[in-house]
N, C-alpha and C. Protein backbone atom coordinates (compact mmCIF):
# COMPACT_ATOMS: atom_id res chain seq x y z
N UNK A 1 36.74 -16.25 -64.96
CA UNK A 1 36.05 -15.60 -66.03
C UNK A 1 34.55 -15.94 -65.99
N UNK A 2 34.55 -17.24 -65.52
CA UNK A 2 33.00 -17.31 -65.73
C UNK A 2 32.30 -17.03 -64.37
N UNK A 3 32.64 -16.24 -63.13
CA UNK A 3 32.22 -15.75 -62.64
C UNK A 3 31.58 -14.25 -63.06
N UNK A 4 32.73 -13.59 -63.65
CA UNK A 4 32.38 -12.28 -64.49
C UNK A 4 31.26 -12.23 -65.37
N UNK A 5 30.97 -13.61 -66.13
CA UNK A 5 29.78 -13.63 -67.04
C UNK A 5 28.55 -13.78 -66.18
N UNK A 6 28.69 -14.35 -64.94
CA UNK A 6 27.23 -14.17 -63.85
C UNK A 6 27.21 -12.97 -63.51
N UNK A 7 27.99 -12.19 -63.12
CA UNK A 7 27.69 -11.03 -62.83
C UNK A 7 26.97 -10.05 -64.10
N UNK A 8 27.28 -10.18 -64.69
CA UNK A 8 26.33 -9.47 -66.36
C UNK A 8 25.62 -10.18 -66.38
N UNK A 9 25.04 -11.29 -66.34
CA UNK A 9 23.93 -11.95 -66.46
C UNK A 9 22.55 -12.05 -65.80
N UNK A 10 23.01 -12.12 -64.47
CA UNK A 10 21.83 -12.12 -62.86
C UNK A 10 20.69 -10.91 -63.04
N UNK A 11 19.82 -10.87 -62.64
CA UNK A 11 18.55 -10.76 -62.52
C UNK A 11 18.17 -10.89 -60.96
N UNK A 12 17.61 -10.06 -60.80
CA UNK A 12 16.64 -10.67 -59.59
C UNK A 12 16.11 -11.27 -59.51
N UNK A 13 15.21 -12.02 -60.72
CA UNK A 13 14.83 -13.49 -60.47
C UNK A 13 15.92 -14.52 -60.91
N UNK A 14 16.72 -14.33 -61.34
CA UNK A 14 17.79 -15.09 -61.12
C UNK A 14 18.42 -15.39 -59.76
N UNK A 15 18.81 -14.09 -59.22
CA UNK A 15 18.64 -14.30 -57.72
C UNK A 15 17.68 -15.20 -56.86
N UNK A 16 16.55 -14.86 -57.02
CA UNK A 16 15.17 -15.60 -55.85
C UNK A 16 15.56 -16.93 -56.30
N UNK A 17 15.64 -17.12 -57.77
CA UNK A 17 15.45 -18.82 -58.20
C UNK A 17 17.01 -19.61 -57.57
N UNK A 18 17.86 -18.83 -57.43
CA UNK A 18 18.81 -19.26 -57.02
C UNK A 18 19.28 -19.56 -55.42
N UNK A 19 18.65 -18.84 -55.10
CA UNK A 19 18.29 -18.89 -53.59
C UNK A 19 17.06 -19.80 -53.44
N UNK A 20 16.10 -19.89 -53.77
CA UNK A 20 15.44 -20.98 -53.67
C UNK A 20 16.12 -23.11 -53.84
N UNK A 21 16.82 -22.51 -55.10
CA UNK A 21 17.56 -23.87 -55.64
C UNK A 21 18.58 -24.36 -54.32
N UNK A 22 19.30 -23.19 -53.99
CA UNK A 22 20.37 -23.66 -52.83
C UNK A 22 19.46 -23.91 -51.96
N UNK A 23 18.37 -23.63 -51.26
CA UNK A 23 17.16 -23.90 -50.42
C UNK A 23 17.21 -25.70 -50.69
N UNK A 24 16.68 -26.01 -51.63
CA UNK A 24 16.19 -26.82 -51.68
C UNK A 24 17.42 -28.01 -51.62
N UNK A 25 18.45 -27.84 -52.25
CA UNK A 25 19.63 -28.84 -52.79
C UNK A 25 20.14 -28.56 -50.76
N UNK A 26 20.21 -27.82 -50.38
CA UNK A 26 20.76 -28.60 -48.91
C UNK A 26 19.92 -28.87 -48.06
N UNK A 27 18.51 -28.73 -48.43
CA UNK A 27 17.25 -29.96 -47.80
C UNK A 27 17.71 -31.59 -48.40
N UNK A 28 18.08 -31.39 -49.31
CA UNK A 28 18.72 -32.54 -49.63
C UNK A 28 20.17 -33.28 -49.48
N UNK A 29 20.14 -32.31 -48.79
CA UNK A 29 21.88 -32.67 -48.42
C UNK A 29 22.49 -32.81 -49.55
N UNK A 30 22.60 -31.91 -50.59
CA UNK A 30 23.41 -31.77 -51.80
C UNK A 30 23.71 -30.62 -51.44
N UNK A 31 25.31 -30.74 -50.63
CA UNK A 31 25.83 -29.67 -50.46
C UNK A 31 27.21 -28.64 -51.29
N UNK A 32 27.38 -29.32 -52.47
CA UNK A 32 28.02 -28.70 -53.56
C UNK A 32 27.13 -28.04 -53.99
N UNK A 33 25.86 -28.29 -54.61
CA UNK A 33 24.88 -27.70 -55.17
C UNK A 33 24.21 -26.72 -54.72
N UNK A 34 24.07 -26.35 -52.99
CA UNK A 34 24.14 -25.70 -52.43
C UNK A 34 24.84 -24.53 -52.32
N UNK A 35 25.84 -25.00 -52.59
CA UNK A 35 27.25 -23.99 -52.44
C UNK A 35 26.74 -23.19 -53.64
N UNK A 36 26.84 -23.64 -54.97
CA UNK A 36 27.36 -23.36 -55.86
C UNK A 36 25.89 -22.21 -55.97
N UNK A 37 24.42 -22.66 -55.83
CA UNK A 37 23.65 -21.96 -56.21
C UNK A 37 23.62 -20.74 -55.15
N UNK A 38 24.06 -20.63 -54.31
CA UNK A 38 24.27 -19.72 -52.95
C UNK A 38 25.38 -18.55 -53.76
N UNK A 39 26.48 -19.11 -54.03
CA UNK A 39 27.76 -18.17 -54.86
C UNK A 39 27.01 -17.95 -56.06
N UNK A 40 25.95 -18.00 -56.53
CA UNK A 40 25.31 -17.66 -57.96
C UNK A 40 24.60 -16.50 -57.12
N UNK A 41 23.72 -16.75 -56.40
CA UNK A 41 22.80 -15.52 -55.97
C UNK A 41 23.45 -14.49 -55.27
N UNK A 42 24.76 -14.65 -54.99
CA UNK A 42 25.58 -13.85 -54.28
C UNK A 42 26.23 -13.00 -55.44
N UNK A 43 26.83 -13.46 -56.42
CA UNK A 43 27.17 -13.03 -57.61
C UNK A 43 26.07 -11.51 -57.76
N UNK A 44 24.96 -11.81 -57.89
CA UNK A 44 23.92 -11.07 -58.27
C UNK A 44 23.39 -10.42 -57.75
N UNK A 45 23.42 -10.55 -56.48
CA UNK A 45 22.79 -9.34 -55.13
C UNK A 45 24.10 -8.34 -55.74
N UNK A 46 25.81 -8.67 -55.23
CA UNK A 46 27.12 -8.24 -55.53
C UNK A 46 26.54 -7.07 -56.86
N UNK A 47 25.93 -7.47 -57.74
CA UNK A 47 25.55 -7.09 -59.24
C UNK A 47 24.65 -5.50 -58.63
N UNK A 48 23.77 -5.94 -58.21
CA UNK A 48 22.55 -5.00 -57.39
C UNK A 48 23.45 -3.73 -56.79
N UNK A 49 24.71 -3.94 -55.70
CA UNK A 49 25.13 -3.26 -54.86
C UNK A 49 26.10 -2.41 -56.17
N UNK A 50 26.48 -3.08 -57.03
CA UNK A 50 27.30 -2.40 -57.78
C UNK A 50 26.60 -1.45 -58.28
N UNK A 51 25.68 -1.91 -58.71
CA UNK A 51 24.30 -0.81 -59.71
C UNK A 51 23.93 0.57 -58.75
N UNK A 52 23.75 -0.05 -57.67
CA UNK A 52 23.60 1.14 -56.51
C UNK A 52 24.64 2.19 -56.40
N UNK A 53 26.16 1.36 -56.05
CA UNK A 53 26.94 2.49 -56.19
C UNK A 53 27.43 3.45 -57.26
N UNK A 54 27.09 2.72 -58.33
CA UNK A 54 27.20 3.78 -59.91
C UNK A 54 26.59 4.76 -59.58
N UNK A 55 25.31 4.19 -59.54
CA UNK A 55 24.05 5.84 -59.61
C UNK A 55 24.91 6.58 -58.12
N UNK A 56 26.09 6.49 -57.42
CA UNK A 56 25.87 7.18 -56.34
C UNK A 56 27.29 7.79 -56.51
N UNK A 57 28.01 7.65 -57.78
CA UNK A 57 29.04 8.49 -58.09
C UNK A 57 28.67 10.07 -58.40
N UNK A 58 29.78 10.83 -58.09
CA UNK A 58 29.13 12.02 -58.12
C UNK A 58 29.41 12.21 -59.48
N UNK A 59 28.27 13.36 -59.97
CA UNK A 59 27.89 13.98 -61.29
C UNK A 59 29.62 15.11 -61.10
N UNK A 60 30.31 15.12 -62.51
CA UNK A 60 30.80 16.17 -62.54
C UNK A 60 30.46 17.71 -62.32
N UNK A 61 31.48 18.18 -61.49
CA UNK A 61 31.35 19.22 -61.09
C UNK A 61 31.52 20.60 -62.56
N UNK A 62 30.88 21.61 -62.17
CA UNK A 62 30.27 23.03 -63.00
C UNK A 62 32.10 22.54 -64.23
N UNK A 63 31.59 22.41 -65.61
CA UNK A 63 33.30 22.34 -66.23
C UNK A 63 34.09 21.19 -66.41
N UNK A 64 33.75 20.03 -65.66
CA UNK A 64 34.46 18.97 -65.44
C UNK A 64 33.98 17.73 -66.50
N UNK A 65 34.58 16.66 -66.91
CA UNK A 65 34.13 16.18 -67.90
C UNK A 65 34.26 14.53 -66.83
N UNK A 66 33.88 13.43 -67.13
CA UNK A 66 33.35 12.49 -66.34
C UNK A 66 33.28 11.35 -67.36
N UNK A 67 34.47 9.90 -67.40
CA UNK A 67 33.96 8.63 -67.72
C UNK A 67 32.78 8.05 -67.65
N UNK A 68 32.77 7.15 -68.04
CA UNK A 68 31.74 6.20 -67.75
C UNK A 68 32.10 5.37 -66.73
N UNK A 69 31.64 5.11 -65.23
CA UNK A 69 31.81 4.71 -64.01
C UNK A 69 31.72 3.20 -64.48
N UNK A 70 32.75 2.50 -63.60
CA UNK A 70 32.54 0.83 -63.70
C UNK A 70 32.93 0.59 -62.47
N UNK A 71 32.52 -1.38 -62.30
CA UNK A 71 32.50 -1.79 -61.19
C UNK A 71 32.27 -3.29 -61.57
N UNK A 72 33.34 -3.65 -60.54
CA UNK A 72 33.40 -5.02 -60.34
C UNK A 72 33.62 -5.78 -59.13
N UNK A 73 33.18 -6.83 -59.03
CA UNK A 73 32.82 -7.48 -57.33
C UNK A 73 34.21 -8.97 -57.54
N UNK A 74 35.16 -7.88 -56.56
CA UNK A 74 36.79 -8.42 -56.64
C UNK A 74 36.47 -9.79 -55.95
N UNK A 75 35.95 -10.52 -55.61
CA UNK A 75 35.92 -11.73 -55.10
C UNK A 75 35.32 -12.96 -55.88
N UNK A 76 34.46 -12.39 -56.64
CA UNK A 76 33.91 -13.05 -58.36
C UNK A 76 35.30 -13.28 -58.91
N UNK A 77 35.77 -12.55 -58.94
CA UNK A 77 36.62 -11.78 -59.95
C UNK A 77 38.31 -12.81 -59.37
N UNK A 78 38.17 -13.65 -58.18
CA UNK A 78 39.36 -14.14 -57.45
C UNK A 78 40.70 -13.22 -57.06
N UNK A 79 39.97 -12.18 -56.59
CA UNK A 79 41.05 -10.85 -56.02
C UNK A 79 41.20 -11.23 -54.71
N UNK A 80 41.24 -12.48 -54.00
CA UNK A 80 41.61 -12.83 -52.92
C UNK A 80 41.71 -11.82 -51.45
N UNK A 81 43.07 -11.16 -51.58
CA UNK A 81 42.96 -10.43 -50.37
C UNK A 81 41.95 -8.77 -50.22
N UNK A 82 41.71 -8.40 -51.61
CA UNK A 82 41.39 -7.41 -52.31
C UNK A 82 39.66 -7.41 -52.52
N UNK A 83 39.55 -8.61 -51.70
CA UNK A 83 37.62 -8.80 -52.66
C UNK A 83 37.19 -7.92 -51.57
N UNK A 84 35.47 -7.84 -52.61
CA UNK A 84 34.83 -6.47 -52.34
C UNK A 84 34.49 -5.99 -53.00
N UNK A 85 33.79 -4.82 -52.93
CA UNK A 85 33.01 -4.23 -54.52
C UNK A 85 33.65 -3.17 -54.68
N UNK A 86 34.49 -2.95 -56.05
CA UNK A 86 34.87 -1.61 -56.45
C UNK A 86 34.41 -1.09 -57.78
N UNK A 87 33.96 0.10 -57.50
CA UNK A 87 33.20 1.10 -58.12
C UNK A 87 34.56 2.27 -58.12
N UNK A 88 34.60 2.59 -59.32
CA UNK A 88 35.35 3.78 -60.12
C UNK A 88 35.11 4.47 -61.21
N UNK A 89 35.77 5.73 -61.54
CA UNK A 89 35.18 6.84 -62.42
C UNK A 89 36.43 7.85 -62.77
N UNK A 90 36.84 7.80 -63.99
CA UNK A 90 37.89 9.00 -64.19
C UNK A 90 37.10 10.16 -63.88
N UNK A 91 37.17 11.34 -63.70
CA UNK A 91 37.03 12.79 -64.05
C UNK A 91 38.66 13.46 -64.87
N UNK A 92 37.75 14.43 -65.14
CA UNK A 92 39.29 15.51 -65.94
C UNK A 92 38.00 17.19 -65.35
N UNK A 93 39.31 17.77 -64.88
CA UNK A 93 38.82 19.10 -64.22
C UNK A 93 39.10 20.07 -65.43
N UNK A 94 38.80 21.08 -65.08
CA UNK A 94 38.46 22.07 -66.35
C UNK A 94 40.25 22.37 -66.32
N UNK A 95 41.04 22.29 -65.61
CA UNK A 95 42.49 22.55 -65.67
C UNK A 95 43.53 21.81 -66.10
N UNK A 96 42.75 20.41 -66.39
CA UNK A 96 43.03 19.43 -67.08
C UNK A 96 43.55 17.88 -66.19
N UNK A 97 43.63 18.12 -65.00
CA UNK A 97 43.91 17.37 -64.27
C UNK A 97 43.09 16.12 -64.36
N UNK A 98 43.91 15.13 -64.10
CA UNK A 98 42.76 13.65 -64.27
C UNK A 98 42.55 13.06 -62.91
N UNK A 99 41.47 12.78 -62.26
CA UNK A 99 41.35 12.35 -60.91
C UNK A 99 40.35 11.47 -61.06
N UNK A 100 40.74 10.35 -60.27
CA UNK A 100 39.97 8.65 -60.16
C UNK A 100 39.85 9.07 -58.97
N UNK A 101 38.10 8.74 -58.80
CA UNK A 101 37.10 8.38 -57.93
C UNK A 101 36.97 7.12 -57.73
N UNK A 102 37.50 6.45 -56.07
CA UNK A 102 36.78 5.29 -56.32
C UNK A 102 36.36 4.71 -54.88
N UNK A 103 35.00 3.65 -55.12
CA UNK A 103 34.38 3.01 -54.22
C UNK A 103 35.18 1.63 -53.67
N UNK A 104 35.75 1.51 -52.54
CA UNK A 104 35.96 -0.08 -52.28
C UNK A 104 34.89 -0.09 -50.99
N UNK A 105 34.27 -1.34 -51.19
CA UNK A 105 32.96 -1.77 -50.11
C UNK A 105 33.52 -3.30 -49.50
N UNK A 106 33.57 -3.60 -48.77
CA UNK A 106 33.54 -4.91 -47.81
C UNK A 106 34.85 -5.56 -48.09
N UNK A 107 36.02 -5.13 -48.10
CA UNK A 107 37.49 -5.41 -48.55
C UNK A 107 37.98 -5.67 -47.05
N UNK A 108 38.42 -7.23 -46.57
CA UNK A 108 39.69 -7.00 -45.98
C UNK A 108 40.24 -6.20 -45.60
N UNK A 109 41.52 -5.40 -46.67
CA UNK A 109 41.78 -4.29 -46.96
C UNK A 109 41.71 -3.03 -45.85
N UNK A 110 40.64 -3.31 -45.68
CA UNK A 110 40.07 -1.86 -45.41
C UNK A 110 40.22 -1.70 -42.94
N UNK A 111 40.54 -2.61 -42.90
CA UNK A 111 40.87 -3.07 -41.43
C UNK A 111 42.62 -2.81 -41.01
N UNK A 112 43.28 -2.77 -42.32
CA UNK A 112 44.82 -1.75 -42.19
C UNK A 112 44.63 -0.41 -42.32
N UNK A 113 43.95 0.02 -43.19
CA UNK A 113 43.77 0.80 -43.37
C UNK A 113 42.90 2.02 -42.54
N UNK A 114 42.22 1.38 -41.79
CA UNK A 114 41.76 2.12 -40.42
C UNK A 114 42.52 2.50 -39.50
N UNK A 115 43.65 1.78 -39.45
CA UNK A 115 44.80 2.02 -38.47
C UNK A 115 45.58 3.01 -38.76
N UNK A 116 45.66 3.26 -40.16
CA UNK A 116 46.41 4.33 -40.49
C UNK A 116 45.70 5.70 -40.71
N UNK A 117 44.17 5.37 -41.17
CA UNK A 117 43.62 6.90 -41.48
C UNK A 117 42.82 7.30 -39.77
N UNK A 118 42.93 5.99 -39.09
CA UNK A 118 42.85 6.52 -37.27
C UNK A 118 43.90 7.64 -36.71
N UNK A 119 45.45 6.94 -36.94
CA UNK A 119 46.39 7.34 -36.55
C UNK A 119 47.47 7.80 -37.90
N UNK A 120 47.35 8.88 -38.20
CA UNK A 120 48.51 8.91 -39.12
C UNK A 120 49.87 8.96 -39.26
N UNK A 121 50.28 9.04 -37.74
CA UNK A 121 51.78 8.77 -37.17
C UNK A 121 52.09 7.56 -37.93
N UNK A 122 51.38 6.43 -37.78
CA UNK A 122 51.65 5.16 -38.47
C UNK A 122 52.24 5.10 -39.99
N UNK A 123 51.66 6.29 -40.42
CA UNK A 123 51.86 6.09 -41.87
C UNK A 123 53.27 7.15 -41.83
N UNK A 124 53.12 8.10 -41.11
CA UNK A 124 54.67 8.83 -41.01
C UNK A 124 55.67 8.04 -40.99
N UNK A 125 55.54 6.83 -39.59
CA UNK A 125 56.47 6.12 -39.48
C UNK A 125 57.44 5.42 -40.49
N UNK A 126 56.03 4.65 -41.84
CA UNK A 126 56.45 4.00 -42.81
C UNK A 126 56.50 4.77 -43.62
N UNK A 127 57.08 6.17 -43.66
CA UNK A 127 58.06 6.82 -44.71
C UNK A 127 57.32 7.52 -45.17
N UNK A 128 55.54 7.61 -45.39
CA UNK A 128 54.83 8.70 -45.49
C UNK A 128 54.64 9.88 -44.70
N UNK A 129 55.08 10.97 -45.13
CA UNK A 129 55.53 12.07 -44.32
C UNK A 129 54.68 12.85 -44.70
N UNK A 130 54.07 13.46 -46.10
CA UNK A 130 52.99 14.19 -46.63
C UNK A 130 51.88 13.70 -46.33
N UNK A 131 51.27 13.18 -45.12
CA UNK A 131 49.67 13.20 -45.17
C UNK A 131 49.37 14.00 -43.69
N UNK A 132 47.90 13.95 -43.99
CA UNK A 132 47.42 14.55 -42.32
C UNK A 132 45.68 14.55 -42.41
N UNK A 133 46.01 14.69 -41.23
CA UNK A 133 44.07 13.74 -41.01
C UNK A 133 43.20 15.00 -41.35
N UNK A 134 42.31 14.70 -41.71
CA UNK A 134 40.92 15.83 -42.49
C UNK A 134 39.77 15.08 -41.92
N UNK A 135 38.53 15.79 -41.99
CA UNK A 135 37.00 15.12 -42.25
C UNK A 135 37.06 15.74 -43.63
N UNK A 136 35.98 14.43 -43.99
CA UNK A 136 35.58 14.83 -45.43
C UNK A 136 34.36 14.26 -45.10
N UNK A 137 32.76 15.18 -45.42
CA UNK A 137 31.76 14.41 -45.89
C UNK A 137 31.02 13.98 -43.80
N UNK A 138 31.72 14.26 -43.44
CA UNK A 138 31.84 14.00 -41.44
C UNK A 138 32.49 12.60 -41.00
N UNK A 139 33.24 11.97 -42.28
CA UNK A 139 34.03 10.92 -42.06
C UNK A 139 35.74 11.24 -41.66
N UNK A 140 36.43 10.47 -41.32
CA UNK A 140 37.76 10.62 -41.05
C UNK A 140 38.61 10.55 -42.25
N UNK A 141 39.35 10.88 -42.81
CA UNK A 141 40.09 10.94 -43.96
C UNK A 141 41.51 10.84 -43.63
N UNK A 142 42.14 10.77 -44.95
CA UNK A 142 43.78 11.31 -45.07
C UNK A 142 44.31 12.31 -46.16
N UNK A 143 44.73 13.08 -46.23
CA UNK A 143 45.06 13.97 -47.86
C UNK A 143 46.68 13.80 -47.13
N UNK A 144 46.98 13.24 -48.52
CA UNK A 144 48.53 12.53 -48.82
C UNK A 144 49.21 13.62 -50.15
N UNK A 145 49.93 14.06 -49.73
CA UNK A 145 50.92 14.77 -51.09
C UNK A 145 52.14 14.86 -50.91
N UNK A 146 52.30 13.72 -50.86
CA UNK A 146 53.84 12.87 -50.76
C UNK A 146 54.11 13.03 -52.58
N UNK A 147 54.01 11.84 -53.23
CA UNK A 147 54.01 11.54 -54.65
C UNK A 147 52.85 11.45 -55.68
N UNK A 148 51.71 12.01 -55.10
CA UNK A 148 50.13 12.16 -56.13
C UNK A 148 49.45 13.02 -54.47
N UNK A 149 48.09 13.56 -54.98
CA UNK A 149 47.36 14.37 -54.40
C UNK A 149 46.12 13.40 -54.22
N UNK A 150 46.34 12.91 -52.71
CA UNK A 150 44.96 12.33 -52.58
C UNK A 150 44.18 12.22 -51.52
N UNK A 151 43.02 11.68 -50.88
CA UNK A 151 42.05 12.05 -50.14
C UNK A 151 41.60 10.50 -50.32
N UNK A 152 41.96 9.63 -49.06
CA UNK A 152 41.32 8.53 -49.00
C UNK A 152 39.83 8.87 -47.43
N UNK A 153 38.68 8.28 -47.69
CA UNK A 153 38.24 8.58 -46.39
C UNK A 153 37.58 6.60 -46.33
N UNK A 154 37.78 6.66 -45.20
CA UNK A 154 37.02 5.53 -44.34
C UNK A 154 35.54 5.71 -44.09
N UNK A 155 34.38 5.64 -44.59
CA UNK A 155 33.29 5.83 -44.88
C UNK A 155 32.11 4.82 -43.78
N UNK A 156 32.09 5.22 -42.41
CA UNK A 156 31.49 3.69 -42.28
C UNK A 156 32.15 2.88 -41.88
N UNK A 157 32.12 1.56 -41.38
CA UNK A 157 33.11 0.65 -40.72
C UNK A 157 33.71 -0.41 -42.19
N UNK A 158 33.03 -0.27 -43.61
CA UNK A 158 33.76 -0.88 -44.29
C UNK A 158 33.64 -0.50 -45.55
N UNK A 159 34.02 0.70 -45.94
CA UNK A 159 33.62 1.59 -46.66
C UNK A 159 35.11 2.30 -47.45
N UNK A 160 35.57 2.05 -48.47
CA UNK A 160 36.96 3.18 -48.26
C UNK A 160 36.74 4.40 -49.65
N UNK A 161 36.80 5.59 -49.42
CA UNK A 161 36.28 6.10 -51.01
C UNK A 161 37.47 7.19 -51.24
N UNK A 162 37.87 7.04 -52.06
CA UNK A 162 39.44 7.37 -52.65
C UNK A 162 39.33 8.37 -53.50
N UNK A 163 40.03 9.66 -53.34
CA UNK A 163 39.91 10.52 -54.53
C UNK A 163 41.48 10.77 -54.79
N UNK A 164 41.72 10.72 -55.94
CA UNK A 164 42.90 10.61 -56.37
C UNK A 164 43.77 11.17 -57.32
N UNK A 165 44.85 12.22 -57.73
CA UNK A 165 44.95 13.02 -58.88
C UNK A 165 46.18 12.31 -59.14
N UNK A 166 47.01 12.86 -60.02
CA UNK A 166 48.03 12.48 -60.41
C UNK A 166 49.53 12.88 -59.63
N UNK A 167 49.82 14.30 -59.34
CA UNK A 167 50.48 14.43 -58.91
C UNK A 167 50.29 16.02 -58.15
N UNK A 168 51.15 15.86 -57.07
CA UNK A 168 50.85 16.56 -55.41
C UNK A 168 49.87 18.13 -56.25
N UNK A 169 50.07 18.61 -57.37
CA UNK A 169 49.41 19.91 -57.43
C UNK A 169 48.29 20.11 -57.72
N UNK A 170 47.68 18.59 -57.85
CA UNK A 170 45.87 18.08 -58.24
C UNK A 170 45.30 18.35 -56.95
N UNK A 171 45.60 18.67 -55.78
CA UNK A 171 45.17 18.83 -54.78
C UNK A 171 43.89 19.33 -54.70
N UNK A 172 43.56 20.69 -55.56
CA UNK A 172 42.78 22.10 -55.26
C UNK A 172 41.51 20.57 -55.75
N UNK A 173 42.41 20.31 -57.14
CA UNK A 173 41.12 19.14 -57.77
C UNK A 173 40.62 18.26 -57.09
N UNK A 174 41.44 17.39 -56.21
CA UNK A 174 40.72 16.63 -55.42
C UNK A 174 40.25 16.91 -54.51
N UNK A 175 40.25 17.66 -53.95
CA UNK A 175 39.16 18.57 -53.19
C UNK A 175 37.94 19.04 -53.44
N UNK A 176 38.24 19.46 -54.58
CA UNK A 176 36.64 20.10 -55.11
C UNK A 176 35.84 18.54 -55.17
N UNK A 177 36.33 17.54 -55.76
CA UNK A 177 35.49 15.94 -56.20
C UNK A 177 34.80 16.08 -54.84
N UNK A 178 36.13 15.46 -54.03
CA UNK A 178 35.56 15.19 -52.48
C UNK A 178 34.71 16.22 -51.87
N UNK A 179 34.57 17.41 -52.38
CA UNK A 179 33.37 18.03 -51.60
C UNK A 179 31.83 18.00 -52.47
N UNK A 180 31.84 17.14 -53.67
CA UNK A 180 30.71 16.74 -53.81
C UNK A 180 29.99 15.21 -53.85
N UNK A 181 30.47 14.62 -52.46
CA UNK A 181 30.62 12.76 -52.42
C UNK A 181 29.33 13.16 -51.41
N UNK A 182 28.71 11.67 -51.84
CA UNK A 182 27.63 11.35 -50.96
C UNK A 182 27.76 10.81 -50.22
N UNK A 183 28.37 10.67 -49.11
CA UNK A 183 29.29 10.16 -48.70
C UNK A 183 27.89 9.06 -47.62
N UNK A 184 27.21 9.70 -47.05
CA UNK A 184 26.14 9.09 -46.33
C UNK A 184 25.32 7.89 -47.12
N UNK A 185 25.31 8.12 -48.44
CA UNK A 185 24.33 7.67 -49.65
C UNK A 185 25.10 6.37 -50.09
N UNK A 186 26.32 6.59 -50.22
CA UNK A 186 27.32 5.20 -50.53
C UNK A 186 26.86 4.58 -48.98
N UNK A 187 27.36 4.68 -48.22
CA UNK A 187 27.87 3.89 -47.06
C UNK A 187 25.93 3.06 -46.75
N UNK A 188 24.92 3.85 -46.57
CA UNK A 188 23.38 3.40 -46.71
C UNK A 188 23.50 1.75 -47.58
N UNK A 189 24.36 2.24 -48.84
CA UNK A 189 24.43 1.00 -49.53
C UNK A 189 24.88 -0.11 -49.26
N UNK A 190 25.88 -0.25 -48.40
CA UNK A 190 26.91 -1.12 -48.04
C UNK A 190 26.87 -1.34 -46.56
N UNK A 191 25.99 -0.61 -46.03
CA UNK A 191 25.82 -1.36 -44.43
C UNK A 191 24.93 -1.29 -43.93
């Protein structure tokens, strides 16, 4: 939890001063102090990249109505295999459908998941039978309508951006999202 409160808190000069402090504490061979002010300024850059990817959610489309986008840096946060920065956003389409937009950046995660949106036989194998490979955006993708309507693409070498409806007939909807992703503009951010 009290990682979560650095992340609302940091500053960019919170950052510099913190990076300076770890500077100085392992000139001194105070290497807890080090640590700790290093995972503070990291907290807060993490803060920066999040801020970046908000502004880089797409604006609802002509009709469509749009949450308020959030984001949190899963490794602050002790999401272990899962850390990384995720950025998300409900939409609701003028047909009423609800579809989550979302950003995962520097995840583990995301190194299985290449294997499968590389090769989608893989994912046939393990019982997913409804997907098949797409570009979206000039990235490699998957659109899955097995049990929900969705469009994961691999963005970049660590990049994963997920569009997602509820069930297989949100399709037309997640399509339309995914054809207004920045898809170049996220990934700029994150690598």
């Amino acid at each position: 939890m009290a990682s979560l409160l650095l992340v609302a808190t940091c500053s960019a000069d919170d950052v510099t001063d913190a990076m300076a402090q770890a500077q100085s504490a392992y000139a001194s061979e105070n290497y807890k102090e080090a640590s700790t002010q290093l995972q503070t300024a990291l907290v807060g850059v993490n803060e920066k990249l999040i801020e970046l990817l908000i502004e880089k959610m797409p604006e609802p489309p002509a009709g469509w109505q749009a949450e308020e986008p959030e984001g949190i840096d899963a490794s602050a946060a002790g999401m272990g295999f899962f850390a990384g920065l995720v950025v998300s956003r409900g939409y609701t389409s003028p047909s009423g459908s609800s579809i989550e937009f979302t950003i995962a950046a520097n995840s583990p995660m995301l190194a299985t998941l290449r294997m499968f949106i590389s090769n989608p036989m893989l994912a046939q194998m393990g019982g997913q039978s409804g997907m098949k490979k797409v570009s979206v955006c000039g990235y490699d993708a998957i659109e899955e309508t097995d049990d929900e309507a969705a469009i994961q693409i691999l963005a970049g070498n660590a990049t994963l951006i997920s569009v997602d409806g509820d069930t297989p007939d949100d399709m037309d909807d997640v399509r339309t999202l995914a054809g207004v992703i920045d898809c170049a503009g996220i990934v700029a951010i994150v690598e």
